[in-house]
Protein backbone atom coordinates (compact mmCIF):
# COMPACT_ATOMS: atom_id res chain seq x y z
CA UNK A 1 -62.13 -43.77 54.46
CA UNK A 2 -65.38 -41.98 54.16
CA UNK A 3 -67.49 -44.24 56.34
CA UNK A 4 -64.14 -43.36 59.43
CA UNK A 5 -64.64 -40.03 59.04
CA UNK A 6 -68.46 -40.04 59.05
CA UNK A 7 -68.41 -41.85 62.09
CA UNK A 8 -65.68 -39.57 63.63
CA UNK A 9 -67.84 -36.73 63.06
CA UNK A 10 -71.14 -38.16 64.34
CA UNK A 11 -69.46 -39.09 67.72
CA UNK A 12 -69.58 -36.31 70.45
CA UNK A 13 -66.33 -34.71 71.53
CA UNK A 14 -66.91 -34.74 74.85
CA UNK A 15 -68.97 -35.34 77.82
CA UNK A 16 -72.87 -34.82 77.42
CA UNK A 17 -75.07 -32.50 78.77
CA UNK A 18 -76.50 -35.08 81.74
CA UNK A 19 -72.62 -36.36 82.71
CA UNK A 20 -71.49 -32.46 82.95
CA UNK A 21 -74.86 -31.72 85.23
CA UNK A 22 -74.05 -34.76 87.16
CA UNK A 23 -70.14 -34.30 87.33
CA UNK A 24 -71.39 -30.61 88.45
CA UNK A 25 -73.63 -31.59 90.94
CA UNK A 26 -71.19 -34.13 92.66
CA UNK A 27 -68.87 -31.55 92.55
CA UNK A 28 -70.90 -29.65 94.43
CA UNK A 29 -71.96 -32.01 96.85
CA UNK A 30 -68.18 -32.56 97.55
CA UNK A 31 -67.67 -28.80 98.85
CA UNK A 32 -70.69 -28.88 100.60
CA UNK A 33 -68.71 -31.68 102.72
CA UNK A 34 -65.83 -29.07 103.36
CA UNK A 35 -68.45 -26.53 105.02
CA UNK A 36 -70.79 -25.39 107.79
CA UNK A 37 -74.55 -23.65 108.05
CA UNK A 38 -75.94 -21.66 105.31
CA UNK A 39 -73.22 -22.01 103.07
CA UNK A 40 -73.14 -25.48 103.21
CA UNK A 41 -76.82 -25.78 102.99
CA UNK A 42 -76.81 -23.61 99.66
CA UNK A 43 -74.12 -25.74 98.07
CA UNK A 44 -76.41 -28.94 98.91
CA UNK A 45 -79.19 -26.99 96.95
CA UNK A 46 -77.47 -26.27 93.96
CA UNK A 47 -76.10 -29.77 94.01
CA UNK A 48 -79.55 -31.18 94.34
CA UNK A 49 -80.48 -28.82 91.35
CA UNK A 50 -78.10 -30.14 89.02
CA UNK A 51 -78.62 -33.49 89.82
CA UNK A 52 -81.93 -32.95 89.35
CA UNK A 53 -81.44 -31.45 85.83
CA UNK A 54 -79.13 -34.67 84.88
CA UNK A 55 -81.68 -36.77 85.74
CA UNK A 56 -84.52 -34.91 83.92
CA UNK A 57 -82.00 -35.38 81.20
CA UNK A 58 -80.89 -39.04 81.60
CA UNK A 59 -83.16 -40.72 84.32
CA UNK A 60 -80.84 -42.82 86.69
CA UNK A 61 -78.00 -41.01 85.64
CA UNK A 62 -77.43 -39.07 89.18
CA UNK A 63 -79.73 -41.54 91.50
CA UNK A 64 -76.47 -42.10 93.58
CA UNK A 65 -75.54 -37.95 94.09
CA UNK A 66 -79.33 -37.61 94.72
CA UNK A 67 -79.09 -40.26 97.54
CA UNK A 68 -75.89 -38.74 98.97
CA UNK A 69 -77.11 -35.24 98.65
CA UNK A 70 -80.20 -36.80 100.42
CA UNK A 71 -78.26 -38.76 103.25
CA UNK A 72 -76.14 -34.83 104.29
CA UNK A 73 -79.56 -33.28 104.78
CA UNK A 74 -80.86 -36.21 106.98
CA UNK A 75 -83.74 -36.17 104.73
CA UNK A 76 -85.40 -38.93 103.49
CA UNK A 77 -85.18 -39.31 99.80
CA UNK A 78 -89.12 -39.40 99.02
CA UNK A 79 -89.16 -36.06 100.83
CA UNK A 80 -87.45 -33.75 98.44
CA UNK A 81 -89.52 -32.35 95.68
CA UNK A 82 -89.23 -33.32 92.12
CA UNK A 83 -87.29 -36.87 93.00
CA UNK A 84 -90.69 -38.87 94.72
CA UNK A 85 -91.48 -38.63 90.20
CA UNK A 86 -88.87 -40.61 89.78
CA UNK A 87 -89.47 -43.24 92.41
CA UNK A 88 -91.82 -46.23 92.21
């Protein structure tokens, strides 16, 4: 009984900090798809942030949002700052 409720307590309740920044950013990324110019832009910024902040977090955990955030700027990955770190 003890050694249940030990490990109940030791488990997280919910999502950690790198899934919610990752969640968040592919959130993002998924309005940016619904809009045009400058807002659109800014939403693909943010997303990049909090991918960004998942991976610092968790490295690999928000390659694939970093990719697709990548892909909707018609950027090459290497290009944006902070990610070229990550990459052999």
């Amino acid at each position: 009984m003890m050694i249940e409720r030990a490990t109940a307590l030791s488990e997280p309740a919910g999502p950690s900090l790198d899934q919610i920044q990752n969640n968040w950013g592919g959130f993002l990324l998924i309005q940016a798809r619904t809009k045009t110019g400058e807002e659109r832009e800014k939403l693909l910024e943010q997303a990049w942030g909090h991918a960004m902040e998942s991976e610092t977090l968790s490295p690999t955990m928000s390659a694939y949002n970093l990719a697709c955030i990548a892909a909707e700027r018609g950027d090459p990955v290497r290009q944006h700052a902070g990610w070229a770190t990550l990459l052999p």
